[in-house]
Protein backbone atom coordinates (compact mmCIF):
# COMPACT_ATOMS: atom_id res chain seq x y z
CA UNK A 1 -30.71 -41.18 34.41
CA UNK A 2 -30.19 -44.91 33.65
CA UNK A 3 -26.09 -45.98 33.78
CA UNK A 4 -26.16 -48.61 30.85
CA UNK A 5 -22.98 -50.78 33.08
CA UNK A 6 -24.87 -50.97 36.61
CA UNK A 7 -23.95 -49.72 40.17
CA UNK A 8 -20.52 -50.99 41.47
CA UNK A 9 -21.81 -52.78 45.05
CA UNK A 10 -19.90 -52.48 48.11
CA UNK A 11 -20.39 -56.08 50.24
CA UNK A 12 -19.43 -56.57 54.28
CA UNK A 13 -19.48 -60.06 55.26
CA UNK A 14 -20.11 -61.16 59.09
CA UNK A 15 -16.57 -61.30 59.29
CA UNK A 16 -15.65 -58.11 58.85
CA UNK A 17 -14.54 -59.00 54.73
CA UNK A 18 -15.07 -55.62 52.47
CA UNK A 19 -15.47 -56.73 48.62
CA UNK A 20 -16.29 -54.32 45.88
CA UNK A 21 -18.09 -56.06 43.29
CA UNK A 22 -19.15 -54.51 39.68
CA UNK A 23 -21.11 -56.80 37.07
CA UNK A 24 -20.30 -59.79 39.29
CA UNK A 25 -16.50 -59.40 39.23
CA UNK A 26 -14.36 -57.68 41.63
CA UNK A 27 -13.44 -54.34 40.77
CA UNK A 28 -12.20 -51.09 42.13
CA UNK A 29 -10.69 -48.33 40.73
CA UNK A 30 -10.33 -46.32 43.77
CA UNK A 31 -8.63 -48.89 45.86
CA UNK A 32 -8.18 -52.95 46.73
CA UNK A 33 -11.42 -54.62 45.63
CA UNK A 34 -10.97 -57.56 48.77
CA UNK A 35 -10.30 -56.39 52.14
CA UNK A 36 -10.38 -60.19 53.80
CA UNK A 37 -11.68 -59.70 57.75
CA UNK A 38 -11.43 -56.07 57.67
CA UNK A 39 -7.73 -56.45 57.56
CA UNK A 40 -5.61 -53.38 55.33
CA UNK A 41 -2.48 -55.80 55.37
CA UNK A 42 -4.17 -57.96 53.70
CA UNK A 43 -5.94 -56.29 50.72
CA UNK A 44 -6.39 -57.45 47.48
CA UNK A 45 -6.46 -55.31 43.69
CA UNK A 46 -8.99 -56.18 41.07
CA UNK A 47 -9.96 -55.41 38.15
CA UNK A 48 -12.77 -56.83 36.34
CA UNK A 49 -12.47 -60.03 38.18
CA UNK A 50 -8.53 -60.45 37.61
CA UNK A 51 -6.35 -60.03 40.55
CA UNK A 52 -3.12 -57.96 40.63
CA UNK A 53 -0.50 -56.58 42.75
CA UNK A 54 -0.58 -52.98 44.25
CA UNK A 55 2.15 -51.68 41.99
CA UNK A 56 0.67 -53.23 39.20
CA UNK A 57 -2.75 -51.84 39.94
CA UNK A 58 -1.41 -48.14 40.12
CA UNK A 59 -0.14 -48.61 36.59
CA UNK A 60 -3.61 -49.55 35.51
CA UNK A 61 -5.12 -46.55 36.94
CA UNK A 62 -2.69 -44.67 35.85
CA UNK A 63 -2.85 -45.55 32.12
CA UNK A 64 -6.73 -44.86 32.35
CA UNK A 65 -5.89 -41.67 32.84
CA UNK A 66 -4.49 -38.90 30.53
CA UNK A 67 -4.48 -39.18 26.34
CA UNK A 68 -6.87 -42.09 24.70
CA UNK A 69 -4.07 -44.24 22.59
CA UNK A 70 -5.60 -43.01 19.54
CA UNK A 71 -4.55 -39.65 20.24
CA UNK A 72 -0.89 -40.39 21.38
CA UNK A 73 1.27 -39.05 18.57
CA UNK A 74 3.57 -42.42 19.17
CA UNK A 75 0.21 -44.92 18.40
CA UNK A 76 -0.66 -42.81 15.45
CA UNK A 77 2.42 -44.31 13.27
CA UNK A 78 1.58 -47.80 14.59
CA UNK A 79 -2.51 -47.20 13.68
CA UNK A 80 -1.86 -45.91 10.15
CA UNK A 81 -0.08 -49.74 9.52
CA UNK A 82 -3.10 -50.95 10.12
CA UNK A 83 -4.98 -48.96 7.91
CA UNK A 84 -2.67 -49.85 5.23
């Protein structure tokens, strides 16, 4: 079974760095894409290569989650405008 977007890569560097790369970019959904010398205090969040803060990330993943936006009765008013 092929997966048409690749394999998400995890890299350890001599120096203990932990990167998560996908398509080239960093990117993790499951937790900080950059882990700089091994160190947890200073982790980093990605997400298709663009960098953001912990709380920030958890909103992401959270808004992956759950109803599509199509099928959120508050969208559907704002899609039919642009049907219109």
């Amino acid at each position: 079974m092929s997966n048409k977007f690749g394999q998400p890569r995890r890299l350890v560097k001599t120096d203990g760095t932990v990167a998560h790369i996908w398509e080239g970019k960093l990117h993790n959904w499951d937790g900080p894409a950059l882990i700089p010398q091994g160190d947890n205090k200073l982790k980093e969040y990605y997400i298709h290569g663009i960098q953001y803060s912990e709380e920030e990330w958890n909103e992401l993943k959270k808004d992956r989650q759950g109803v599509p936006f199509y099928k959120n009765q508050s969208m559907k008013n704002k899609l039919s405008d642009y049907r219109n």
